[in-house]
N, C-alpha and C. Protein backbone atom coordinates (compact mmCIF):
# COMPACT_ATOMS: atom_id res chain seq x y z
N UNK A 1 148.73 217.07 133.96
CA UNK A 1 150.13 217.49 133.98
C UNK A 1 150.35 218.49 135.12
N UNK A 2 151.51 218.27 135.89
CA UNK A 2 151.57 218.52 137.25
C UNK A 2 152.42 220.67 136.45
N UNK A 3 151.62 221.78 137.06
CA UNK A 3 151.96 222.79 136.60
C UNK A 3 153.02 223.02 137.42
N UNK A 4 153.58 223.95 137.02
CA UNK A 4 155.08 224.65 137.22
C UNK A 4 155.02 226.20 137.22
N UNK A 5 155.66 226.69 138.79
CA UNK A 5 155.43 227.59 139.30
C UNK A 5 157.34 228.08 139.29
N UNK A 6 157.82 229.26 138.58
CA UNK A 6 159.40 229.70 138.98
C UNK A 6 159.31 230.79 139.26
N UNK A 7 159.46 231.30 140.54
CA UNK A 7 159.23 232.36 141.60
C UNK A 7 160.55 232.97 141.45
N UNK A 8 160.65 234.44 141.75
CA UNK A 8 161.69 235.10 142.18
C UNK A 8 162.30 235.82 140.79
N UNK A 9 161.45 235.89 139.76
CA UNK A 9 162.40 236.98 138.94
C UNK A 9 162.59 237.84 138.90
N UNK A 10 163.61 238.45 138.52
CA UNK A 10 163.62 239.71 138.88
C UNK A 10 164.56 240.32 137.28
N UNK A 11 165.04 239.55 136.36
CA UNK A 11 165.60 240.05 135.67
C UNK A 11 165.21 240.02 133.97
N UNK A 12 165.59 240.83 133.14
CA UNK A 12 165.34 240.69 131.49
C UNK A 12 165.40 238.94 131.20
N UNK A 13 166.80 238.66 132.15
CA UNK A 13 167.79 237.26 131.29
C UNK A 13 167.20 236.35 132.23
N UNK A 14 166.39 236.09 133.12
CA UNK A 14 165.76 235.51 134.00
C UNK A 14 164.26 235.72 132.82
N UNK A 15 163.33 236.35 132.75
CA UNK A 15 161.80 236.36 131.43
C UNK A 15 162.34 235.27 130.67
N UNK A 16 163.73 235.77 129.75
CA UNK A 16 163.77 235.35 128.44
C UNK A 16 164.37 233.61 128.65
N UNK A 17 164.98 233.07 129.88
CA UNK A 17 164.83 231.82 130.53
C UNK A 17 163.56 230.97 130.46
N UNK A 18 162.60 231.95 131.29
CA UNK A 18 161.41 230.99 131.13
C UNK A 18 160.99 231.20 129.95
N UNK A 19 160.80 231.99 129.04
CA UNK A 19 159.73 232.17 127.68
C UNK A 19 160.39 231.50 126.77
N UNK A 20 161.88 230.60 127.54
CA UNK A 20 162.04 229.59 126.33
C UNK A 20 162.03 228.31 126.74
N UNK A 21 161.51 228.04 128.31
CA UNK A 21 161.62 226.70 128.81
C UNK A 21 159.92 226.77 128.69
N UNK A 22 158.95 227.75 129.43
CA UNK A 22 157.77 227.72 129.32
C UNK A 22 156.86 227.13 130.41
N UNK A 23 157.37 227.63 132.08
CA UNK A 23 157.00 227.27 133.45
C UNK A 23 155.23 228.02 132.60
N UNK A 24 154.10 227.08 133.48
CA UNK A 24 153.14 227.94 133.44
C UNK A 24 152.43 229.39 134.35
N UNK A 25 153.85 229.33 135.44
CA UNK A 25 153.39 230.77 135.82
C UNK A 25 154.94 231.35 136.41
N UNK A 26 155.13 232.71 136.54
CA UNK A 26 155.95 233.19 136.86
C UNK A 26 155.88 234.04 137.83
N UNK A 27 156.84 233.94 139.38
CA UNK A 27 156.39 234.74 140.12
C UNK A 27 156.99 235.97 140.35
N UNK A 28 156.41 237.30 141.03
CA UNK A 28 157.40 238.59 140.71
C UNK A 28 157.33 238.40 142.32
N UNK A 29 158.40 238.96 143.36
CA UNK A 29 157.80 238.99 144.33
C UNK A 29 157.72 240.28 145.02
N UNK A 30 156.98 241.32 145.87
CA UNK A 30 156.58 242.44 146.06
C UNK A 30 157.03 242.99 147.57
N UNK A 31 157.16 241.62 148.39
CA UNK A 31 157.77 241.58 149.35
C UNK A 31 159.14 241.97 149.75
N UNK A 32 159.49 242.67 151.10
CA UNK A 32 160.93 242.65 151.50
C UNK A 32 161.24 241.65 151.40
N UNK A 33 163.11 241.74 150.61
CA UNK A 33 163.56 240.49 150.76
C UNK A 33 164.71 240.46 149.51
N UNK A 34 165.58 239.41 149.48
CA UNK A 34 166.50 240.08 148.35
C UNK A 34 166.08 239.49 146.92
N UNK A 35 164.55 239.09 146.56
CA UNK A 35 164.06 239.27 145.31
C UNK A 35 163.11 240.00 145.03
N UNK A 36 163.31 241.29 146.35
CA UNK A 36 162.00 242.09 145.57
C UNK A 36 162.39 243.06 144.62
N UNK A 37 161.09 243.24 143.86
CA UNK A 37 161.28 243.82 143.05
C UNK A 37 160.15 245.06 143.00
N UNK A 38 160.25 246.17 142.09
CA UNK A 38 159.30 247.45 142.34
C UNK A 38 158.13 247.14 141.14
N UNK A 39 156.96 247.51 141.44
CA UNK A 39 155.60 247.79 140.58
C UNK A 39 156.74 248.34 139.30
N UNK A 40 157.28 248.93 139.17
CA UNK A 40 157.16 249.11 137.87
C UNK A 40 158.55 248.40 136.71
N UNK A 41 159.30 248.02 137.60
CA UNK A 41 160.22 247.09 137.29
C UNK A 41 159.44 245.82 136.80
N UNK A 42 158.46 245.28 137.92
CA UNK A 42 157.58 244.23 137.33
C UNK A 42 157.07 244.17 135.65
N UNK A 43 156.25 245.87 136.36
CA UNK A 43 155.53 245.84 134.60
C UNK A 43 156.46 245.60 133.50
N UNK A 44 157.84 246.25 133.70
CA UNK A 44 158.63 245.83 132.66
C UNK A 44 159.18 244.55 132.15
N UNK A 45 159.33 243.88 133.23
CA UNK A 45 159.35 242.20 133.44
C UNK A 45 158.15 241.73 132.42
N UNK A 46 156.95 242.05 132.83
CA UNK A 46 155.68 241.55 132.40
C UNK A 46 155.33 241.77 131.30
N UNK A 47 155.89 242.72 130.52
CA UNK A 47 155.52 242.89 129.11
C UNK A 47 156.57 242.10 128.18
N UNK A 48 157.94 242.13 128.94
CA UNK A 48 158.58 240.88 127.86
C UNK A 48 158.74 239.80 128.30
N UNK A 49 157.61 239.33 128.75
CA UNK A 49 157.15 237.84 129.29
C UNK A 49 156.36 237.05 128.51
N UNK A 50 156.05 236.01 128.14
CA UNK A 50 155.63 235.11 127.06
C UNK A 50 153.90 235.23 127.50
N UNK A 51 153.13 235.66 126.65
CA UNK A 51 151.68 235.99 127.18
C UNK A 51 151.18 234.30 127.54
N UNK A 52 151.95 233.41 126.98
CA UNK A 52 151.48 232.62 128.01
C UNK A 52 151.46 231.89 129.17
N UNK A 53 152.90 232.49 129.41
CA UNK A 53 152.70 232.38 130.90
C UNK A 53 152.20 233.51 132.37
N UNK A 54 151.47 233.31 132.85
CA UNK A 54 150.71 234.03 133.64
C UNK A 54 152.19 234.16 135.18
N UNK A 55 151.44 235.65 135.17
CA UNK A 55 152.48 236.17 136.40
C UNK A 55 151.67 236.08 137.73
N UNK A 56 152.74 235.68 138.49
CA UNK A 56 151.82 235.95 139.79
C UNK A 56 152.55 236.95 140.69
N UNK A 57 151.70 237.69 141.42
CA UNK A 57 152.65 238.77 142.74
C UNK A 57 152.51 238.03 143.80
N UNK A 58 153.53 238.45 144.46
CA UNK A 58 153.74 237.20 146.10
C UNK A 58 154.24 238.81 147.12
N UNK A 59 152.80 238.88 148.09
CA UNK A 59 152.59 239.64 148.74
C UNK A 59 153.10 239.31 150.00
N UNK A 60 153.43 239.95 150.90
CA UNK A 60 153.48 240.05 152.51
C UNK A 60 152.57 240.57 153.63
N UNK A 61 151.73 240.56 153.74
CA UNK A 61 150.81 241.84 154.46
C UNK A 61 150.82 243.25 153.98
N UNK A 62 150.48 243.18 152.79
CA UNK A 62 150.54 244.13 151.93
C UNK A 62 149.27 245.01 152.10
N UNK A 63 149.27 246.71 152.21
CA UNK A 63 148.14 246.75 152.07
C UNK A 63 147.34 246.40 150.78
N UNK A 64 145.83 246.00 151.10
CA UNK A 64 145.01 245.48 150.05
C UNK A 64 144.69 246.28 148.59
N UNK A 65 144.93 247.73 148.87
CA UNK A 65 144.59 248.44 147.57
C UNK A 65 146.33 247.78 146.59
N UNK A 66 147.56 247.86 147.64
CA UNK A 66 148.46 247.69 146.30
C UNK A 66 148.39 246.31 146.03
N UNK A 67 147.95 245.22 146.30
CA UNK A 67 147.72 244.03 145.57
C UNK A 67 146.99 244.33 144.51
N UNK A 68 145.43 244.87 144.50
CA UNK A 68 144.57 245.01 143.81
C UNK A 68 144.90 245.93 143.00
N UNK A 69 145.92 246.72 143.14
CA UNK A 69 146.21 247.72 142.02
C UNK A 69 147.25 246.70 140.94
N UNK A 70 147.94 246.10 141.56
CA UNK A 70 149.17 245.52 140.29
C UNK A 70 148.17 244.81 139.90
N UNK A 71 147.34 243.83 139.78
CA UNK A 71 146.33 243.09 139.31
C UNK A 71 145.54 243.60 138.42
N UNK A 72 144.67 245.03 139.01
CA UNK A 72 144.01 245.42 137.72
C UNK A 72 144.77 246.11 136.77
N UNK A 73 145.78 246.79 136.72
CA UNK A 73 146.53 246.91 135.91
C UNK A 73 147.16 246.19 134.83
N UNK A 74 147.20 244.45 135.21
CA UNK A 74 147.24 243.81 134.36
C UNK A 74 148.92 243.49 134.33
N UNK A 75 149.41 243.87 135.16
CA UNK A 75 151.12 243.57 136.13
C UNK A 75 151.15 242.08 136.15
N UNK A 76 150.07 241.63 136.89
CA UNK A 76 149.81 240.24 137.79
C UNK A 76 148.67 239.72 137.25
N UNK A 77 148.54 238.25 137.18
CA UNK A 77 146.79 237.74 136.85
C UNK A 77 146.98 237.02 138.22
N UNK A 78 147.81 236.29 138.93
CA UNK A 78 147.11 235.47 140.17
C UNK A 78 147.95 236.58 141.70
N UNK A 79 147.60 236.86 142.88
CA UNK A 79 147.82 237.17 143.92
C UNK A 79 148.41 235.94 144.91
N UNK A 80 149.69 236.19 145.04
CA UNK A 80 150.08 235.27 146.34
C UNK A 80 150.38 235.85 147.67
N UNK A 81 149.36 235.23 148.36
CA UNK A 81 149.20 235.90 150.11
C UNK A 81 150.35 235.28 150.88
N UNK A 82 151.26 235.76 151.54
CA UNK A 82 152.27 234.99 151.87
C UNK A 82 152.95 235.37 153.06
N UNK A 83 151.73 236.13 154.35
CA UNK A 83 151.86 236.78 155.06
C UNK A 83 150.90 235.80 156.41
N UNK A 84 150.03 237.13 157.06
CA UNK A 84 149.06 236.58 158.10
C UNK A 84 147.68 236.91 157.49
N UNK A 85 147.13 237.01 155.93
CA UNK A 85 146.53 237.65 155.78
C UNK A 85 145.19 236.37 155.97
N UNK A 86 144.43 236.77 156.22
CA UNK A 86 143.11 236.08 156.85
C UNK A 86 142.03 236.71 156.02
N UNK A 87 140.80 235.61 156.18
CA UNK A 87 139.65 235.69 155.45
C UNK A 87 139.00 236.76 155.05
N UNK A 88 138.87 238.21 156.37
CA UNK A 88 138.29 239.01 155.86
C UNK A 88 139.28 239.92 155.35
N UNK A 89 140.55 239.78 155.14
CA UNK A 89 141.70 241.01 154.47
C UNK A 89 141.23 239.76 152.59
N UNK A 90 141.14 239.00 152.49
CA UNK A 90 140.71 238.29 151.67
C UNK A 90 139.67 239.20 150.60
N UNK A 91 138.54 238.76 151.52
CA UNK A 91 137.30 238.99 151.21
C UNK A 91 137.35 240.66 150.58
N UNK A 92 137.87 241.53 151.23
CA UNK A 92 138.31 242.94 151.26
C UNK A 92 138.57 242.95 149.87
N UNK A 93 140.41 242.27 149.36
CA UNK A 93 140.78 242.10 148.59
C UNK A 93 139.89 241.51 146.96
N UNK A 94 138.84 240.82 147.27
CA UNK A 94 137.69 240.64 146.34
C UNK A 94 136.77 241.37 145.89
N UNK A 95 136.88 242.76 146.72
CA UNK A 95 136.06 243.09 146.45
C UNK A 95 136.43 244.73 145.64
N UNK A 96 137.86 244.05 145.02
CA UNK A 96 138.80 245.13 144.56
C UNK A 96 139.21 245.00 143.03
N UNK A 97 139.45 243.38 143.09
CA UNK A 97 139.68 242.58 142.31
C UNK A 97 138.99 241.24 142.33
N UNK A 98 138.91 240.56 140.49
CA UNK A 98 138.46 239.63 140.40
C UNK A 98 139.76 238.48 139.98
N UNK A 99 140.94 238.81 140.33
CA UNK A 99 141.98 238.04 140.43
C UNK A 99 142.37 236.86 140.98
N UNK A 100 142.17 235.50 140.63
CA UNK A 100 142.43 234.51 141.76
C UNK A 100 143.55 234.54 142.80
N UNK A 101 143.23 233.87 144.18
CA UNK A 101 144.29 234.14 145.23
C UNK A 101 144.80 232.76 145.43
N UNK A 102 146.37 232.83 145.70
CA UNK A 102 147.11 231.82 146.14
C UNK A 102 147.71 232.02 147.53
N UNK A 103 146.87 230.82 148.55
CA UNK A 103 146.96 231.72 149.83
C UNK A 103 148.84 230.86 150.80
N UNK A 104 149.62 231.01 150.85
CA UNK A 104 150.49 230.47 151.35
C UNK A 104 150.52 230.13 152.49
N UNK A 105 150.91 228.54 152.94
CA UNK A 105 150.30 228.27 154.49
C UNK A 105 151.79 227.30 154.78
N UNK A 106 152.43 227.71 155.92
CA UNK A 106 153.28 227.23 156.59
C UNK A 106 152.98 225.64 156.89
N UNK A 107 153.00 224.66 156.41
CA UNK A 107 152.96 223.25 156.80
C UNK A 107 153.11 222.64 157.58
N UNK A 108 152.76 222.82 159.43
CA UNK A 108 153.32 222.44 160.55
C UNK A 108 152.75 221.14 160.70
N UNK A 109 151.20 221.09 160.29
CA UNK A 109 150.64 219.85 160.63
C UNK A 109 149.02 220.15 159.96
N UNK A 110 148.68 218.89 159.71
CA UNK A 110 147.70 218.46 159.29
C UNK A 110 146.28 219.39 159.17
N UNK A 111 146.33 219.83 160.65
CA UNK A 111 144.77 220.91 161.12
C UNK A 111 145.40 222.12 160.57
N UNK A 112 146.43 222.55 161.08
CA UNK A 112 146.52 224.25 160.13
C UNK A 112 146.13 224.01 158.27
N UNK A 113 146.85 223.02 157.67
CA UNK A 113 146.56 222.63 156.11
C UNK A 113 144.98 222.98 155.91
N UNK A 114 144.10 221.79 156.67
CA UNK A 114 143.29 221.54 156.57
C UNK A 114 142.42 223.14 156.97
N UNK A 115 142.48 224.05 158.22
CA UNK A 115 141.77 224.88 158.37
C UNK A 115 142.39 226.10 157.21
N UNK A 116 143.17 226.32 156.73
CA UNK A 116 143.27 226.89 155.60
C UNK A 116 143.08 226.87 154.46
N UNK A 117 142.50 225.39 153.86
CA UNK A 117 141.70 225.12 153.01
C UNK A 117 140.27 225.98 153.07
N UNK A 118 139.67 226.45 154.03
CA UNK A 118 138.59 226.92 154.28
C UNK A 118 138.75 228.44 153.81
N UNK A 119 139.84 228.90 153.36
CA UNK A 119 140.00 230.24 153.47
C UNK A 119 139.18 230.67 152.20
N UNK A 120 138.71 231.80 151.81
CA UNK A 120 138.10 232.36 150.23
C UNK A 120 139.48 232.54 149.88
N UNK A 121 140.00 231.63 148.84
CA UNK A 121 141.07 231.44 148.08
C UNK A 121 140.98 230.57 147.04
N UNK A 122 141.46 230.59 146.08
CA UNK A 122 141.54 229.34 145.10
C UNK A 122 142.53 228.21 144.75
N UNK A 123 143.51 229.17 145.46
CA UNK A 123 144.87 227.88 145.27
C UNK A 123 145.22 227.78 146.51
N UNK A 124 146.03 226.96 147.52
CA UNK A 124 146.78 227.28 148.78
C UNK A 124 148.03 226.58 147.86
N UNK A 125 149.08 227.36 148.85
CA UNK A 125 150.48 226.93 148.61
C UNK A 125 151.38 226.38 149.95
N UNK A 126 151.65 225.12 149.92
CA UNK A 126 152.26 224.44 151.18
C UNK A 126 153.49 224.43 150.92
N UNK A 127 153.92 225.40 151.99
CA UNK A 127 155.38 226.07 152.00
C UNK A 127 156.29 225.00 153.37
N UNK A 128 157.46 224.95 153.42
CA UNK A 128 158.05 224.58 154.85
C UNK A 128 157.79 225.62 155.51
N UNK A 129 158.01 225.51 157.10
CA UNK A 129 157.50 226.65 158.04
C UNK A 129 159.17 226.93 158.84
N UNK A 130 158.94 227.94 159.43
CA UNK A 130 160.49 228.71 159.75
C UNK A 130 160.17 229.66 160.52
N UNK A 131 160.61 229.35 162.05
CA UNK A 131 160.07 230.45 163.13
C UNK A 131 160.18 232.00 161.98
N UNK A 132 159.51 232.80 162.67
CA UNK A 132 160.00 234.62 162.14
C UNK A 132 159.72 234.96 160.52
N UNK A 133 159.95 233.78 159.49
CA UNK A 133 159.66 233.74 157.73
C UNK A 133 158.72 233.72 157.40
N UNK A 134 158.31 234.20 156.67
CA UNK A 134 157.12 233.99 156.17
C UNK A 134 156.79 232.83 155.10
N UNK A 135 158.24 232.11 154.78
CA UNK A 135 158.35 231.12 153.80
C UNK A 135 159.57 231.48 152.71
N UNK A 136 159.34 230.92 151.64
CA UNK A 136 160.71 230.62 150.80
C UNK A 136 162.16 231.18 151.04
N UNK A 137 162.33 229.71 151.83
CA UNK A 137 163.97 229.63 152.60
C UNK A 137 164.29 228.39 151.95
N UNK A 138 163.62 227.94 151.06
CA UNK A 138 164.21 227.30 150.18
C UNK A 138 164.58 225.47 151.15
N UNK A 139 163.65 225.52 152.05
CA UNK A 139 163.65 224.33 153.00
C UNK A 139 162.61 222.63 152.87
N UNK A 140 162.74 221.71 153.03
CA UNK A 140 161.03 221.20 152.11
C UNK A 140 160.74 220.92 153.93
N UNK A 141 159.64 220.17 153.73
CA UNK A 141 158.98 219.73 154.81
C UNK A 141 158.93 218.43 154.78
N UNK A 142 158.02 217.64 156.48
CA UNK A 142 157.64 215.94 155.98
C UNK A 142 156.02 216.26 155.21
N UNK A 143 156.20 215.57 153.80
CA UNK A 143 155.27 215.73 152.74
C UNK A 143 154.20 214.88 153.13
N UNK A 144 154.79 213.64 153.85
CA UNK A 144 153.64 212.70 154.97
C UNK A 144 152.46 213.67 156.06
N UNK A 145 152.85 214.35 155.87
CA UNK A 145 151.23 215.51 156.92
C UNK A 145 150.36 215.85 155.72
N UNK A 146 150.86 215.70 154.57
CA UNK A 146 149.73 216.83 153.89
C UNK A 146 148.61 215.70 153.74
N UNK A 147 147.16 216.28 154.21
CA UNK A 147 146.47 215.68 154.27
C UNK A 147 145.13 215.59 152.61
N UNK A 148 144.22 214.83 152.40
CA UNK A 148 144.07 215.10 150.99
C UNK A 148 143.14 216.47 150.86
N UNK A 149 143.12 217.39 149.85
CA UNK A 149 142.61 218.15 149.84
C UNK A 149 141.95 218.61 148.69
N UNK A 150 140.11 219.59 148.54
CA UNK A 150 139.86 219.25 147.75
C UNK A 150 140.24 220.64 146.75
N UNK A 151 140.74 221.49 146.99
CA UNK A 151 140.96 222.70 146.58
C UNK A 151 142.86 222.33 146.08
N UNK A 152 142.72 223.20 144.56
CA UNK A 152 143.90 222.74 144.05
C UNK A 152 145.32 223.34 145.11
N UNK A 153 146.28 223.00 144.78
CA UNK A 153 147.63 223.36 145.76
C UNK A 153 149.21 223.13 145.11
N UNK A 154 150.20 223.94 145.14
CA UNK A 154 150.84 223.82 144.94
C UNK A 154 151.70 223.39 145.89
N UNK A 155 152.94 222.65 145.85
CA UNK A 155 154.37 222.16 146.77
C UNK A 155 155.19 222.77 146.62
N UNK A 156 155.68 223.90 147.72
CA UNK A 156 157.40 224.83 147.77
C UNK A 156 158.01 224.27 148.97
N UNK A 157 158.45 224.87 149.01
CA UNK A 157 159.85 224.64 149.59
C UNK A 157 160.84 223.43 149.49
N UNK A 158 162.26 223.91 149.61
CA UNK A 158 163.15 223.28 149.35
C UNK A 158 162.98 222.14 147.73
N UNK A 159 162.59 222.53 147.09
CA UNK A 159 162.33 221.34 145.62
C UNK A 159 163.55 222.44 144.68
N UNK A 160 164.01 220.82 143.53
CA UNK A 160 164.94 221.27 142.81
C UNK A 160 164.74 220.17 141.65
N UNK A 161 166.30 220.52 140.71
CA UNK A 161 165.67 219.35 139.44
C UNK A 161 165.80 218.16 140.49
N UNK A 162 166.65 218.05 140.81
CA UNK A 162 167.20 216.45 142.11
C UNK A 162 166.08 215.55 142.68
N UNK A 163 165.00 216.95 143.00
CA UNK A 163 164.03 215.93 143.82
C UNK A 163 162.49 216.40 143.46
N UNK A 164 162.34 216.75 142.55
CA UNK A 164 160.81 217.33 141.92
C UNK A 164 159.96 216.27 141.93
N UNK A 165 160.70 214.97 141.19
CA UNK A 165 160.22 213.89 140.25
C UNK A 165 159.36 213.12 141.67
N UNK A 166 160.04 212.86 142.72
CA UNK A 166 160.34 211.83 143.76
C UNK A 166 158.90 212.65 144.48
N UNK A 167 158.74 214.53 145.01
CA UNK A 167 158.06 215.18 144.82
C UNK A 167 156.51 215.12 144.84
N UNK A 168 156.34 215.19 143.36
CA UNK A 168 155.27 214.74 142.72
C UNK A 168 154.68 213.67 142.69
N UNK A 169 155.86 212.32 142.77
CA UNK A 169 155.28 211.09 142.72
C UNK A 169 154.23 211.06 144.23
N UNK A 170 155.19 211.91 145.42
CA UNK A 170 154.45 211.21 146.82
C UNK A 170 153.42 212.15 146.71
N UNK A 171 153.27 213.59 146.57
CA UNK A 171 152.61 214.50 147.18
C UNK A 171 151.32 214.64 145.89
N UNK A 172 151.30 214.58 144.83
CA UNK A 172 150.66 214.74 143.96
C UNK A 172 149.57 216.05 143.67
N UNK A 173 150.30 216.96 143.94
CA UNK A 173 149.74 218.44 143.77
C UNK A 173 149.98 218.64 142.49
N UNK A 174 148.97 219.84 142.27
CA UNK A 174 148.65 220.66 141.26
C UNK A 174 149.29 220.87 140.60
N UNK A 175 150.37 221.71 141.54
CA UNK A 175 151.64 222.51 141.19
C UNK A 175 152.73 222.13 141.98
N UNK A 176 153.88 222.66 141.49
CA UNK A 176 155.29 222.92 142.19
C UNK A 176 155.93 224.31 141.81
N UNK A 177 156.42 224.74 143.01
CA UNK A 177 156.62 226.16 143.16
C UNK A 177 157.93 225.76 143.16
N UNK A 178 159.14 226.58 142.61
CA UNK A 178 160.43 226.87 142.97
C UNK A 178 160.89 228.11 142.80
N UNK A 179 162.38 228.27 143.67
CA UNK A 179 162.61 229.70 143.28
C UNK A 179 164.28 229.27 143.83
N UNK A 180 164.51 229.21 144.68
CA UNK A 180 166.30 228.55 145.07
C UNK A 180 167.06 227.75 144.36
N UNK A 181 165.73 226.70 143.91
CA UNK A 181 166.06 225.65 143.99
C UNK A 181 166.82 225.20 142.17
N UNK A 182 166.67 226.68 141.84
CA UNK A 182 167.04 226.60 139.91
C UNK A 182 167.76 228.15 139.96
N UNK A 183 168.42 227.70 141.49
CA UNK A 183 169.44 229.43 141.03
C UNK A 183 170.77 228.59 141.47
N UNK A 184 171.80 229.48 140.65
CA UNK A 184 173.08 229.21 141.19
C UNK A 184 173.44 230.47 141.97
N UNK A 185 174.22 230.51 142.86
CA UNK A 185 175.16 231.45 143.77
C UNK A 185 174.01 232.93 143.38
N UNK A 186 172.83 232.18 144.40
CA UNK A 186 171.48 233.54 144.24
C UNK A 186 171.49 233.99 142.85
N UNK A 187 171.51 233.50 142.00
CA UNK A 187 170.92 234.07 140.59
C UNK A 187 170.23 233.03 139.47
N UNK A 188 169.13 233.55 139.03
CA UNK A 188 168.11 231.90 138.43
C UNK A 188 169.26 231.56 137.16
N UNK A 189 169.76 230.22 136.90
CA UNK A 189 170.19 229.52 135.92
C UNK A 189 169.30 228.68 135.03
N UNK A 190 169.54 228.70 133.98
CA UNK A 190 168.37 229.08 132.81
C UNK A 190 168.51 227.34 132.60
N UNK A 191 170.27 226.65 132.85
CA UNK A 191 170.04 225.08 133.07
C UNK A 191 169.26 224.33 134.20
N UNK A 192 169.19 225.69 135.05
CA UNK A 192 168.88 224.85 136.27
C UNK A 192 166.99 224.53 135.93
N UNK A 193 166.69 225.99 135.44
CA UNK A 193 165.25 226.17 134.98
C UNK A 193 164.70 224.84 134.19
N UNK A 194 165.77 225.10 132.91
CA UNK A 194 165.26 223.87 131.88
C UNK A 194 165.21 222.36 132.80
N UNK A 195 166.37 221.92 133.61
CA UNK A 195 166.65 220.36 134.13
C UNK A 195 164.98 220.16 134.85
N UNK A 196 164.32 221.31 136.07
CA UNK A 196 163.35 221.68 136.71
C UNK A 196 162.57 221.23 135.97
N UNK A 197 161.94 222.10 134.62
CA UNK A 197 160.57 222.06 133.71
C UNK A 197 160.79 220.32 133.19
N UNK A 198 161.82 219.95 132.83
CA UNK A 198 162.17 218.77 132.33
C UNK A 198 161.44 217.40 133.11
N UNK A 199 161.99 217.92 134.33
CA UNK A 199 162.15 216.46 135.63
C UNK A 199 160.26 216.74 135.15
N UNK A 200 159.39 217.79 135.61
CA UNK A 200 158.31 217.85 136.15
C UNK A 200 157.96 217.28 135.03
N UNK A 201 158.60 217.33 133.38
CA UNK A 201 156.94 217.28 132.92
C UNK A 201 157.65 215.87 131.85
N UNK A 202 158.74 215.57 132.35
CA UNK A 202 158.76 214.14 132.29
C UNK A 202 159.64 213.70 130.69
């Protein structure tokens, strides 16, 4: 069963959305940008969050102690790298925390996919790419480059309920990440959430 990733919360009525549709992970994001949100706003997020769905933080070139701090704290269980961060800011980061990493890689073509598979990470996330962004602009890519890979991966950008199904059928990842794509007029809609979890899990 293809997992389900809903990025970008930031609110009480946004938790109590998913802890009744039941995405298997939820993302907070830590980054500039107009869904960030503060360490401790998170924690508050995170405690009335359904313990079974697992949170993830979606970093920028963050320094490495505050990743590893929301993590051991127990804020975050997975880390999303979603910057320039490279093997040994990685490795660094491991040796802080035993948190799995989700490393985010701009999708231009085939050899970047493929040489980022190599990274010490456990998940990669194939985002559309966007001169200056670091990713979620809410754009998809041609899903025809992704080449096969043996390390699990999730699919963002640009996906919604409309086109998840179609999605999954070609690309057949792990996961699917959304965060635009189940908001109305910038704010997550709890129909848009449910139609999303629906399409994916059939």
């Amino acid at each position: 069963m293809t997992k389900v990733k809903i990025c970008g919360l930031k609110t009480i009525k946004d938790i109590q959305a998913v802890n009744r549709w039941k995405p298997d992970f939820a993302g907070f994001v830590f980054a500039p940008g107009k869904r960030q949100i503060t360490p401790g706003h998170a924690a508050e997020l995170r405690r009335a969050l359904d313990p079974g769905i697992q949170a993830v933080g979606v970093f920028v070139n963050a320094p490495v102690e505050e990743a590893a701090a929301l993590s051991n704290t127990g804020v975050i269980q997975l880390i999303q790298l979603h910057g320039d961060e490279d093997a040994v800011y990685m490795e660094e980061l491991r040796k802080r925390t035993d948190k799995p990493l989700i490393k985010a890689v701009a999708a231009r073509s085939q050899e970047e996919i493929l040489k980022a598979e190599k990274l010490p990470c456990e998940y990669l996330l194939l985002d559309a790419y966007q001169k200056g962004s670091p990713g979620g602009n809410g754009e998809t890519f041609d899903w025809n480059i992704i080449p096969p890979l043996k390390k699990n991966w999730f699919l963002a950008g640009g996906l919604s309920p409309e086109n998840v199904e179609q999605a999954i059928k070609i690309c057949r990842p792990f996961g699917v990440d959304v965060s635009s794509g189940v908001e109305i007029q910038g704010k997550k809609s709890e129909q848009r959430i449910r139609e999303f979890i629906e399409k994916v899990r059939g």
